[in-house]
N, C-alpha and C. Protein backbone atom coordinates (compact mmCIF):
# COMPACT_ATOMS: atom_id res chain seq x y z
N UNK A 1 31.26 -15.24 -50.66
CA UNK A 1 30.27 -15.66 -49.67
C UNK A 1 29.17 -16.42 -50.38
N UNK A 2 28.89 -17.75 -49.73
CA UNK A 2 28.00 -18.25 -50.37
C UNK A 2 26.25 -18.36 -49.81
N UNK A 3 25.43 -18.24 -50.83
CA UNK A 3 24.17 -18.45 -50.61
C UNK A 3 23.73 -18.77 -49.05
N UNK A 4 24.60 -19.74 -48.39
CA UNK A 4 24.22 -20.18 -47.26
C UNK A 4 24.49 -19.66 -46.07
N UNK A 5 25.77 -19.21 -46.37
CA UNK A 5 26.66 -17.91 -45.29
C UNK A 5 25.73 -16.90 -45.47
N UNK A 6 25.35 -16.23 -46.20
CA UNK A 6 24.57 -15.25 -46.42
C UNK A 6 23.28 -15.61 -45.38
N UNK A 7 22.70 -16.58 -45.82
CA UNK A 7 20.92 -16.84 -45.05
C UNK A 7 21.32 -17.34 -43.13
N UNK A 8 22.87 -17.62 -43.47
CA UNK A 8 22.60 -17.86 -41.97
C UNK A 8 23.22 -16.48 -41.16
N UNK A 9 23.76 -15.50 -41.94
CA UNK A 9 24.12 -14.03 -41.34
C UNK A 9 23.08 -13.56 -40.89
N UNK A 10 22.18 -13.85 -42.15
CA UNK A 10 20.36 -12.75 -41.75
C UNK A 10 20.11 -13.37 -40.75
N UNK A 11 20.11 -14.31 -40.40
CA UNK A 11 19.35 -15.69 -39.58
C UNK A 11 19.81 -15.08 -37.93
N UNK A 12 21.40 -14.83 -38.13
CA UNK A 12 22.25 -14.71 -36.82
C UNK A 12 21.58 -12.84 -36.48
N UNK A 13 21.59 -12.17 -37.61
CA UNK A 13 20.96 -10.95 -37.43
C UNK A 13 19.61 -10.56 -36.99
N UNK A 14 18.76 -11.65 -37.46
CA UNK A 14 17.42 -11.20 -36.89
C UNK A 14 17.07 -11.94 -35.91
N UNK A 15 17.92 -13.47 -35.20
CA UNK A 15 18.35 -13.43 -33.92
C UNK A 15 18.23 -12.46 -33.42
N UNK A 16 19.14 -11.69 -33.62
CA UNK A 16 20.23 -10.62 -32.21
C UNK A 16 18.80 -9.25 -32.44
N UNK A 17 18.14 -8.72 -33.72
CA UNK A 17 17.06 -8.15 -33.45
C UNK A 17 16.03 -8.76 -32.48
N UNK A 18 16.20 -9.68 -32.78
CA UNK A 18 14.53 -10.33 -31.50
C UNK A 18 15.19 -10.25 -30.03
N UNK A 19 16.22 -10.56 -30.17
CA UNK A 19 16.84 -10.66 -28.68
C UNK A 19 16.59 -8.49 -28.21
N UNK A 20 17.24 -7.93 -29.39
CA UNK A 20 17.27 -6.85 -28.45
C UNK A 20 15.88 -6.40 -28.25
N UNK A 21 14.55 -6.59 -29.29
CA UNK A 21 13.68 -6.34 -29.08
C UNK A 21 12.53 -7.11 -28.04
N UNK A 22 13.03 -8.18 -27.84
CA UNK A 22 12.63 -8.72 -26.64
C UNK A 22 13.37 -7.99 -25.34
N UNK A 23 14.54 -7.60 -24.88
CA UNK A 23 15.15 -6.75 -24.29
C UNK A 23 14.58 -5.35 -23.80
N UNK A 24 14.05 -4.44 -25.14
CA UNK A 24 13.71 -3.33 -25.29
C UNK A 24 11.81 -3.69 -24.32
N UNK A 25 11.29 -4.57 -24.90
CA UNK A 25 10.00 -4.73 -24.13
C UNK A 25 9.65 -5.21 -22.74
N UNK A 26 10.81 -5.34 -22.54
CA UNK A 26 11.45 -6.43 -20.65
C UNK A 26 12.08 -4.94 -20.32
N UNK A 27 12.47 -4.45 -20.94
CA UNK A 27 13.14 -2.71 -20.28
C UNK A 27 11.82 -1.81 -19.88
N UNK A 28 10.79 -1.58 -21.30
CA UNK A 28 9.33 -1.03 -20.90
C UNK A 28 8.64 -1.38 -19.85
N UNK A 29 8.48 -2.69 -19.69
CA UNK A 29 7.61 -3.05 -18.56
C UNK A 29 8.34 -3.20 -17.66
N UNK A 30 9.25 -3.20 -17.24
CA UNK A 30 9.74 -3.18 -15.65
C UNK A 30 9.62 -1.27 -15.73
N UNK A 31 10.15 -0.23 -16.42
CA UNK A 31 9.69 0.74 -16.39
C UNK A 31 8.43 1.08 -16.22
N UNK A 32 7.32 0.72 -16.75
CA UNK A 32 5.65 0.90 -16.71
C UNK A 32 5.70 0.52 -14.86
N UNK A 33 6.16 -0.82 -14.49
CA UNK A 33 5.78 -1.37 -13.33
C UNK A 33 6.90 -0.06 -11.90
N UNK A 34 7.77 0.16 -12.57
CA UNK A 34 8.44 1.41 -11.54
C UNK A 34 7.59 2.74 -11.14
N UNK A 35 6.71 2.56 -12.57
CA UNK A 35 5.91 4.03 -12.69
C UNK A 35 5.05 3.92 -12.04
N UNK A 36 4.10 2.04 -11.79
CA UNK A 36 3.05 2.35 -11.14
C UNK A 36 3.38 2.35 -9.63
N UNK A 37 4.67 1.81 -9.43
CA UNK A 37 4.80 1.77 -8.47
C UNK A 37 5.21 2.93 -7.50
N UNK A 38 5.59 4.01 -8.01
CA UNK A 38 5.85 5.35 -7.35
C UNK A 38 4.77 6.24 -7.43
N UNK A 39 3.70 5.53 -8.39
CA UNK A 39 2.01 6.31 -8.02
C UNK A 39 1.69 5.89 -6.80
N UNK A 40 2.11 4.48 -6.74
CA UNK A 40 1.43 3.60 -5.95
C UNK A 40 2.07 4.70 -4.34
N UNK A 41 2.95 4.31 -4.17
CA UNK A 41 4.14 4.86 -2.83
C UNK A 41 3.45 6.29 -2.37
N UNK A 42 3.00 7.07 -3.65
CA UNK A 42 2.66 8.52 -3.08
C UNK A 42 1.26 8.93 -2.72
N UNK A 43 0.14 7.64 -2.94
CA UNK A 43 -1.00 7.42 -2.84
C UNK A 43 -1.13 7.11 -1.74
N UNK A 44 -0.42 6.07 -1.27
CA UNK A 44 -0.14 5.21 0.42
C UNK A 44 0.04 6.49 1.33
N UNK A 45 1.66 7.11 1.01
CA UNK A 45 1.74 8.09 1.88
C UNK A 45 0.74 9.31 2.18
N UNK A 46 0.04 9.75 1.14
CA UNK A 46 -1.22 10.68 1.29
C UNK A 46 -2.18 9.86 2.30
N UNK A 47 -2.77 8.90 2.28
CA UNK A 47 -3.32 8.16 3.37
C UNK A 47 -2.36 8.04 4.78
N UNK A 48 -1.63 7.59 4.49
CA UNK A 48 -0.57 7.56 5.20
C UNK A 48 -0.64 8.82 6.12
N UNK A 49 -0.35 9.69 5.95
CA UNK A 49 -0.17 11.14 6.72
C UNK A 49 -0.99 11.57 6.78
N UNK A 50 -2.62 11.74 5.85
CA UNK A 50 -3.88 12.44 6.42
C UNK A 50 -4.91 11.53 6.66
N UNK A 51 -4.93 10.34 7.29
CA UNK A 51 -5.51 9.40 7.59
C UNK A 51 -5.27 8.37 8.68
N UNK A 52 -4.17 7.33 8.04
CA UNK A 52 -4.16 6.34 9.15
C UNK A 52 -3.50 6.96 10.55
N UNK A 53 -2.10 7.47 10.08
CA UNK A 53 -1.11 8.17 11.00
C UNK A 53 -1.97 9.22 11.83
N UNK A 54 -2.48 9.95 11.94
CA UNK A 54 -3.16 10.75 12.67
C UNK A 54 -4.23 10.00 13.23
N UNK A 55 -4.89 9.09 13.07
CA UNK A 55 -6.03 8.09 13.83
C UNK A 55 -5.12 7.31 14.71
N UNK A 56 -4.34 6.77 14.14
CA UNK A 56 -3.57 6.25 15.27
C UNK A 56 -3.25 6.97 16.25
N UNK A 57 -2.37 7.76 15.80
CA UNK A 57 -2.07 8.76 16.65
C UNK A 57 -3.09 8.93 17.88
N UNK A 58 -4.19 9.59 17.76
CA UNK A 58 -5.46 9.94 18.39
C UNK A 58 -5.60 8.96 19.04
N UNK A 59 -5.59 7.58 18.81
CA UNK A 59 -6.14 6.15 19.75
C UNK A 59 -4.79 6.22 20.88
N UNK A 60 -3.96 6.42 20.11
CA UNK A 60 -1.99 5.88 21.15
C UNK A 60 -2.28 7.01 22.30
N UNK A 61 -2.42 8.33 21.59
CA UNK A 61 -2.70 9.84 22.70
C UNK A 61 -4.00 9.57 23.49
N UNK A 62 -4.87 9.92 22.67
CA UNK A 62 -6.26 9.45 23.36
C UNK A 62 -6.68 8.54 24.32
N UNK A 63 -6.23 7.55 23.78
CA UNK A 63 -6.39 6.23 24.66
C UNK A 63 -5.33 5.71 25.61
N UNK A 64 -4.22 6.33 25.10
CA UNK A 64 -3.21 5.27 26.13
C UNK A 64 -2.59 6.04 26.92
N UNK A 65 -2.73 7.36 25.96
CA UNK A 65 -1.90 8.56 26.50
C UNK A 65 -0.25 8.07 26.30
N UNK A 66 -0.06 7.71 25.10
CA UNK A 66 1.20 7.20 24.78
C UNK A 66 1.60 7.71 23.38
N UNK A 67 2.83 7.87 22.97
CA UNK A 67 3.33 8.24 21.57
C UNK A 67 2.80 7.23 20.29
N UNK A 68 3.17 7.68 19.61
CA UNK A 68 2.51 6.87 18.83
C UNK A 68 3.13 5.09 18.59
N UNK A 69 4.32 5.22 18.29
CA UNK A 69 5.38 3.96 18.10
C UNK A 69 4.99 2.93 18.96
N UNK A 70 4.75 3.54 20.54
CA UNK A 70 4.35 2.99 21.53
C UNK A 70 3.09 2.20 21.67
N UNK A 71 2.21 3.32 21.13
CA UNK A 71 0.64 2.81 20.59
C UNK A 71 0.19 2.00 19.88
N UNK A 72 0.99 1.83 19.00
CA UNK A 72 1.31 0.72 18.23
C UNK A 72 0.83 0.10 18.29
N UNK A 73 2.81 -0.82 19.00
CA UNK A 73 3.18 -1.87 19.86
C UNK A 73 1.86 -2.13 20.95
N UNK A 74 1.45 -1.40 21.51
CA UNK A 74 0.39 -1.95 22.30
C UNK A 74 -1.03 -2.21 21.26
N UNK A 75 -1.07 -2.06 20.19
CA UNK A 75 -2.62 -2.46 19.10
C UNK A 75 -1.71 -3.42 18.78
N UNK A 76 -0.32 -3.58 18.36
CA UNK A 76 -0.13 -5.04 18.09
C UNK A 76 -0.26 -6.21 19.08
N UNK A 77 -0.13 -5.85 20.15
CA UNK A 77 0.09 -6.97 21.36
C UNK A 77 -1.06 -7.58 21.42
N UNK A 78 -2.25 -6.30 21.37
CA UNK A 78 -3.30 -7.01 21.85
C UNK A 78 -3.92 -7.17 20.84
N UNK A 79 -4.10 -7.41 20.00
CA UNK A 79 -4.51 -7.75 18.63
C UNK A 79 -5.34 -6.62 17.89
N UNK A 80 -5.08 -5.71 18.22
CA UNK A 80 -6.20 -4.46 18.80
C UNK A 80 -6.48 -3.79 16.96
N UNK A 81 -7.19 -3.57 16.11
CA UNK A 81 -7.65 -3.01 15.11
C UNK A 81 -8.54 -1.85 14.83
N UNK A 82 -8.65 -1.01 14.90
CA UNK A 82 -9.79 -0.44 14.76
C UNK A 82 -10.47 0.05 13.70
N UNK A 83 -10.15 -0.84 12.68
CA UNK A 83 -11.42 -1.38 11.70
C UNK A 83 -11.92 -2.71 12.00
N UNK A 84 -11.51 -3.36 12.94
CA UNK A 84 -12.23 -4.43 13.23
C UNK A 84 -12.68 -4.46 14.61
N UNK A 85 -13.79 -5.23 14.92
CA UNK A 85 -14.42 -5.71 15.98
C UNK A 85 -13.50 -6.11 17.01
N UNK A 86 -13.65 -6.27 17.84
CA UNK A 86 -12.85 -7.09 19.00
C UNK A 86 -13.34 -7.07 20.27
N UNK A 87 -13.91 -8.06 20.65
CA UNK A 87 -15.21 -8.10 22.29
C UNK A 87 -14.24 -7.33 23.41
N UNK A 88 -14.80 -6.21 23.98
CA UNK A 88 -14.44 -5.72 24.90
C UNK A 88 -13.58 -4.19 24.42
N UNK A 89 -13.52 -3.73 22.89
CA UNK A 89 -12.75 -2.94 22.26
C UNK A 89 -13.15 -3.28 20.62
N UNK A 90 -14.29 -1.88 20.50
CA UNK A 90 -14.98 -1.73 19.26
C UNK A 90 -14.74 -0.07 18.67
N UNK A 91 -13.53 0.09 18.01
CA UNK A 91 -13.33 1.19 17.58
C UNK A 91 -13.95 1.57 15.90
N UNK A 92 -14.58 0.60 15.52
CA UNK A 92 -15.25 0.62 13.96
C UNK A 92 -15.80 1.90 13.51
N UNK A 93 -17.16 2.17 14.53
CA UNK A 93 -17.79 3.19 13.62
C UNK A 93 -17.38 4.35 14.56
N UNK A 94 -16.61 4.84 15.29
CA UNK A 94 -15.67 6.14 15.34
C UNK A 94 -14.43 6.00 14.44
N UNK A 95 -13.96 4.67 13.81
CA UNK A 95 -13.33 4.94 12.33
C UNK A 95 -14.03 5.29 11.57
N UNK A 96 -15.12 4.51 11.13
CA UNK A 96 -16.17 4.69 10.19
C UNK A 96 -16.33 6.37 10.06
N UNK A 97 -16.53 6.88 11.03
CA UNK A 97 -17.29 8.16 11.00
C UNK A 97 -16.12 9.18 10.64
N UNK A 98 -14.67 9.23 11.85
CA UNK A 98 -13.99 9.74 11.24
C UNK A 98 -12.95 9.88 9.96
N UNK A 99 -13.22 8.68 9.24
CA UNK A 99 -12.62 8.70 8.06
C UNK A 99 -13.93 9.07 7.06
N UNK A 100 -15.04 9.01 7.55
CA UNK A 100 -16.04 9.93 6.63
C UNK A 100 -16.42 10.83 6.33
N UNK A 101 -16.21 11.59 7.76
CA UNK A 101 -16.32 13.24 7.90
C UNK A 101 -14.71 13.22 7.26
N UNK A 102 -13.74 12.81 7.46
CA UNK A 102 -12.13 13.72 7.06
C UNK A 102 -12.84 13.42 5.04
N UNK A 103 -13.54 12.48 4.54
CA UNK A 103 -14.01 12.61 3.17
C UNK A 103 -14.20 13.16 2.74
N UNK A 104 -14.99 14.09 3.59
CA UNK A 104 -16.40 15.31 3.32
C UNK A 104 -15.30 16.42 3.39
N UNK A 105 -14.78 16.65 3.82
CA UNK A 105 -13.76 18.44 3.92
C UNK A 105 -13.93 18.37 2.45
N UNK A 106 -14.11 19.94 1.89
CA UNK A 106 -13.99 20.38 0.86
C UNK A 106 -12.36 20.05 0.20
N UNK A 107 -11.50 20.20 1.56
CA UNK A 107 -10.09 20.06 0.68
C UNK A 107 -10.15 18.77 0.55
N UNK A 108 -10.58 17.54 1.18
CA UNK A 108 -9.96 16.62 0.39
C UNK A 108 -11.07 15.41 -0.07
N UNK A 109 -11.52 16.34 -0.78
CA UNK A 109 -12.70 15.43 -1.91
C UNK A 109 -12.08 14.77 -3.31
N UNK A 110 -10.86 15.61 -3.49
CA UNK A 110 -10.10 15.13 -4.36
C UNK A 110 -9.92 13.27 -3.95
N UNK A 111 -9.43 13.02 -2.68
CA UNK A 111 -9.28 11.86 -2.08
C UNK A 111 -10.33 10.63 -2.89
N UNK A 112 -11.83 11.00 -2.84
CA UNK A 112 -12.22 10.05 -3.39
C UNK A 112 -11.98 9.62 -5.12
N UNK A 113 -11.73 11.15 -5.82
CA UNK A 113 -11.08 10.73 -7.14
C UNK A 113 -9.96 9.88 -7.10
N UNK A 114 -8.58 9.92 -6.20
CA UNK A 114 -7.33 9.44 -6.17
C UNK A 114 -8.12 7.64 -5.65
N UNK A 115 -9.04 7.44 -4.75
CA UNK A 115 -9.19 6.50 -3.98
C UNK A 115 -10.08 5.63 -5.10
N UNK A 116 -11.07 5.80 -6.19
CA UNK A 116 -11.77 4.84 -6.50
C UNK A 116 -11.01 4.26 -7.78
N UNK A 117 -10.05 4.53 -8.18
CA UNK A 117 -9.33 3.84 -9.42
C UNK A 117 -7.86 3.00 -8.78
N UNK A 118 -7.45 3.85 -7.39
CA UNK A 118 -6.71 2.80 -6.74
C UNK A 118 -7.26 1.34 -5.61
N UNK A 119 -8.58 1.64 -5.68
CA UNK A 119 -9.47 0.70 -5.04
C UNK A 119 -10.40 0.19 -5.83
N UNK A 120 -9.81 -0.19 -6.97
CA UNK A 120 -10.41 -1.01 -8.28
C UNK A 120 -9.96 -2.31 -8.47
N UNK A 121 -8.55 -1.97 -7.72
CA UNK A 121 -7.93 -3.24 -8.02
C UNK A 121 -8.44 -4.64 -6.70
N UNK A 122 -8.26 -5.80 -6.85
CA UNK A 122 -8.85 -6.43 -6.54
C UNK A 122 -8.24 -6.71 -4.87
N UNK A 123 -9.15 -6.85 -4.14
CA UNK A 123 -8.07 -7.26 -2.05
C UNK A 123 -7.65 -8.06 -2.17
N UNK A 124 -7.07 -9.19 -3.63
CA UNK A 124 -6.19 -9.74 -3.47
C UNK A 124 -5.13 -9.50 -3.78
N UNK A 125 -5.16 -8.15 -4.75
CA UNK A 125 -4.02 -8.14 -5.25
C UNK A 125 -3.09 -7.17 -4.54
N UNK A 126 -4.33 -6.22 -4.05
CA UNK A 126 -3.68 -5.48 -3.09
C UNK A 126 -2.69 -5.94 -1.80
N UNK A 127 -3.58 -6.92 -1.32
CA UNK A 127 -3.30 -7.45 -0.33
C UNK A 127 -1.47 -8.33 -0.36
N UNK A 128 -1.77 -8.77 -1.83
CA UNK A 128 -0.63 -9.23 -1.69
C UNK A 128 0.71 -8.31 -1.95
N UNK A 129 0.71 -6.85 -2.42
CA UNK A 129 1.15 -5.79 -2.21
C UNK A 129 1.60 -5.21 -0.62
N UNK A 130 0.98 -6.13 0.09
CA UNK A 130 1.12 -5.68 1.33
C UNK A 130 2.49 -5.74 1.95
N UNK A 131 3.17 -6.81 1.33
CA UNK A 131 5.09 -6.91 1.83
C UNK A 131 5.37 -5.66 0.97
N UNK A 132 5.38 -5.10 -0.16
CA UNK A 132 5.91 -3.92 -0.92
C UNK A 132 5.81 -2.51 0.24
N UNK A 133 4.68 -2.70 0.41
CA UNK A 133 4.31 -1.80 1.13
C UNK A 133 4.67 -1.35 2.07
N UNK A 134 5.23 -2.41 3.17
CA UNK A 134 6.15 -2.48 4.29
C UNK A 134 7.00 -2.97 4.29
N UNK A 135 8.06 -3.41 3.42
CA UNK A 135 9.37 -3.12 2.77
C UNK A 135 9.88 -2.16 2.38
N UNK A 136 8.71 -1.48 1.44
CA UNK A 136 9.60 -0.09 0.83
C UNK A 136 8.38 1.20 0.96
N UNK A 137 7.38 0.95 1.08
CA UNK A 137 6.81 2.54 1.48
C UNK A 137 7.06 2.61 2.93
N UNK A 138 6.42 1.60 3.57
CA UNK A 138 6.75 2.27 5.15
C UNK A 138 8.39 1.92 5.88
N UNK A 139 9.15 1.23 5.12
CA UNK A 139 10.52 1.38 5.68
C UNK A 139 11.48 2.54 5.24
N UNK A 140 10.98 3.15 4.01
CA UNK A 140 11.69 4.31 3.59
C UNK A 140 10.69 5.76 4.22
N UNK A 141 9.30 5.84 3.73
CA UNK A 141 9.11 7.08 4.82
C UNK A 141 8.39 6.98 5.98
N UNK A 142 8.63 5.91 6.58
CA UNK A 142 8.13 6.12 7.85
C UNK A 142 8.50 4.87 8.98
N UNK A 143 10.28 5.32 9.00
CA UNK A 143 11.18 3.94 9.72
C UNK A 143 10.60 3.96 11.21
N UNK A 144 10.33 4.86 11.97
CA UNK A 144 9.93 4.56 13.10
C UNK A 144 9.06 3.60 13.40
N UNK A 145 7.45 3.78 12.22
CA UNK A 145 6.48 2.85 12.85
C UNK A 145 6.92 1.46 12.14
N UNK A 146 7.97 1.76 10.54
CA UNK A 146 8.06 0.14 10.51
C UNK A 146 8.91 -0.38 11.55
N UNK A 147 9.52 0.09 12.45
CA UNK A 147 10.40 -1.03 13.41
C UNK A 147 9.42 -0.40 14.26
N UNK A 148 8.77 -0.55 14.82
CA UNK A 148 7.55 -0.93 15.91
C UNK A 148 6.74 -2.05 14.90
N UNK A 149 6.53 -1.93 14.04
CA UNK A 149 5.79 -2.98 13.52
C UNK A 149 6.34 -4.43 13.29
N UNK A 150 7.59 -4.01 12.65
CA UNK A 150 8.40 -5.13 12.43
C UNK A 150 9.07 -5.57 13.75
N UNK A 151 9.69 -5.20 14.85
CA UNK A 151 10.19 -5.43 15.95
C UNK A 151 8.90 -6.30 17.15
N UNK A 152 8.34 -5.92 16.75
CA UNK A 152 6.67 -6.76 17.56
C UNK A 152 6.07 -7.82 16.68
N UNK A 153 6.15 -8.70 18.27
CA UNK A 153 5.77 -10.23 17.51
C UNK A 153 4.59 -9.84 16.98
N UNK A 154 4.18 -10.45 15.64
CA UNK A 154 2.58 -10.55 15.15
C UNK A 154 2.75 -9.38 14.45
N UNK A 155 3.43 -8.11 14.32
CA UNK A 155 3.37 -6.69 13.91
C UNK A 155 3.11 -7.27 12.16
N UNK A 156 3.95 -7.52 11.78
CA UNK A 156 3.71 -7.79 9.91
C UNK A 156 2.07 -8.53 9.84
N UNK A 157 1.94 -9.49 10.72
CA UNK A 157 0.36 -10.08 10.68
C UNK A 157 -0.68 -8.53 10.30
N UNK A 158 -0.40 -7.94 11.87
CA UNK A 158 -1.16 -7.16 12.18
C UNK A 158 -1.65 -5.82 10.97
N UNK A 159 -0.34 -5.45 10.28
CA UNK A 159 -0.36 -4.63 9.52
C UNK A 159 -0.78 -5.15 7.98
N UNK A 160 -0.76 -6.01 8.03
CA UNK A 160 -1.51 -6.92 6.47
C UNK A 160 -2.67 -6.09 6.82
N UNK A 161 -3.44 -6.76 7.96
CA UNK A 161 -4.79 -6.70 8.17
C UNK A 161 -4.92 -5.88 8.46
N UNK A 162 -4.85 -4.65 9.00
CA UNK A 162 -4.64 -3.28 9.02
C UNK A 162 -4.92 -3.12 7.41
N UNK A 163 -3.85 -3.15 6.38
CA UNK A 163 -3.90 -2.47 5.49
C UNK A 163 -5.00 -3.40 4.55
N UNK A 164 -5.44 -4.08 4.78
CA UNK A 164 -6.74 -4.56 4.35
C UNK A 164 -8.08 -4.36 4.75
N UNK A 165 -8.00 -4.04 6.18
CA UNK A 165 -9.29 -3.73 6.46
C UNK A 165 -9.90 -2.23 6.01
N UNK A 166 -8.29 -1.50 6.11
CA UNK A 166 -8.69 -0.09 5.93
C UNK A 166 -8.84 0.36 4.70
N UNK A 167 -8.45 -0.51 3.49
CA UNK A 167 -9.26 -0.86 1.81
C UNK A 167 -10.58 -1.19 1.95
N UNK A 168 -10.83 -1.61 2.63
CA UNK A 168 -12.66 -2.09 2.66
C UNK A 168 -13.48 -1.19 3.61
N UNK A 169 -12.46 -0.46 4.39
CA UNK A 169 -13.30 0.64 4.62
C UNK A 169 -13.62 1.60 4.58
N UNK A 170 -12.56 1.95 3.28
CA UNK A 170 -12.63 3.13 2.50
C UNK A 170 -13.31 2.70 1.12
N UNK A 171 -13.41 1.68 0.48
CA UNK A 171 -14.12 0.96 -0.65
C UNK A 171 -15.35 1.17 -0.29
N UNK A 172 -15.91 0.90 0.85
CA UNK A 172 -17.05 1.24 1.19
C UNK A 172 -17.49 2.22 1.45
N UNK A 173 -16.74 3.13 1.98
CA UNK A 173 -17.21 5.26 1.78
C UNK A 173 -17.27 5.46 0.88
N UNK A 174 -16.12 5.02 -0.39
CA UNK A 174 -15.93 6.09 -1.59
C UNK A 174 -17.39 5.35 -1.98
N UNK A 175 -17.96 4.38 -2.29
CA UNK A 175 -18.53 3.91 -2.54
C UNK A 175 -20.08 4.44 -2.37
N UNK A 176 -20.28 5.03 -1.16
CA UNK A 176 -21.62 5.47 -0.67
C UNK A 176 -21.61 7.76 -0.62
């Protein structure tokens, strides 16, 4: 074997090292990004189930005297939010209040620890999280309201902004 066969073996060898170690660091970070992402999924659903889902709930029962799926579909139709304004239908500060008092319970004060390091990140980035979100958190645990959401014209609009408004209006409790 000569001198040159030799330097181009190492050559072909520490190739195939960079390749696997480029490999090995493309394996870590899609792992790191799985990890944040199943913090992410179990953070949503805790809101998810002691927060949005039960307010809704309360507006669909309360107000329409309808199930919830149903209740929806009717906040999607009519553009209806209740973190936002809307002339003739202002549900803000009975959100405001009841997502402030549900703050205050002794049991879930923890909430604002879990809420100010996941509401660090920026409403854009979140925001653009918002297809993840209703792709795979709310189509895997909670298929009913994503096909009311997704099955209603405007529903994906509606639920962006939904899940944006209700970041800024919890950014703003944990906050105060």
């Amino acid at each position: 074997m000569s001198l040159n066969d030799s330097l181009e073996t190492k050559r072909e060898e520490l190739a195939s090292l960079k390749q696997t170690v480029g490999d090995l660091e493309e394996e870590f970070k899609q792992k790191r990004e799985d990890k944040r992402r199943e913090r992410s999924q179990k953070k949503i659903c805790l809101y998810m189930d002691n927060l949005i889902i039960p307010y809704l709930e309360g507006i669909a029962q309360g107000g329409f005297n309808e199930p919830l799926t149903v209740g929806i579909r009717r906040l999607i139709k009519e553009d209806k939010n209740p973190f936002r304004p809307q002339e003739g239908w202002n549900r803000t500060k009975e959100t405001h209040n009841a997502l402030d008092r549900f703050l205050q319970f002794p049991q879930v004060k923890m909430l604002k620890l879990i809420a100010k390091p996941f509401l660090k990140h920026e409403l854009q980035v979140i925001h653009e999280d918002a297809s993840w979100i209703r792709e795979n958190v709310l189509k895997q645990e909670y298929p009913d309201i994503y096909v009311a959401v997704m099955e209603t014209e405007g529903g994906p609009k509606w639920l962006d902004q939904l899940i944006d408004d209700f970041l800024k209006t919890i950014k703003h409790l944990v906050r105060t």
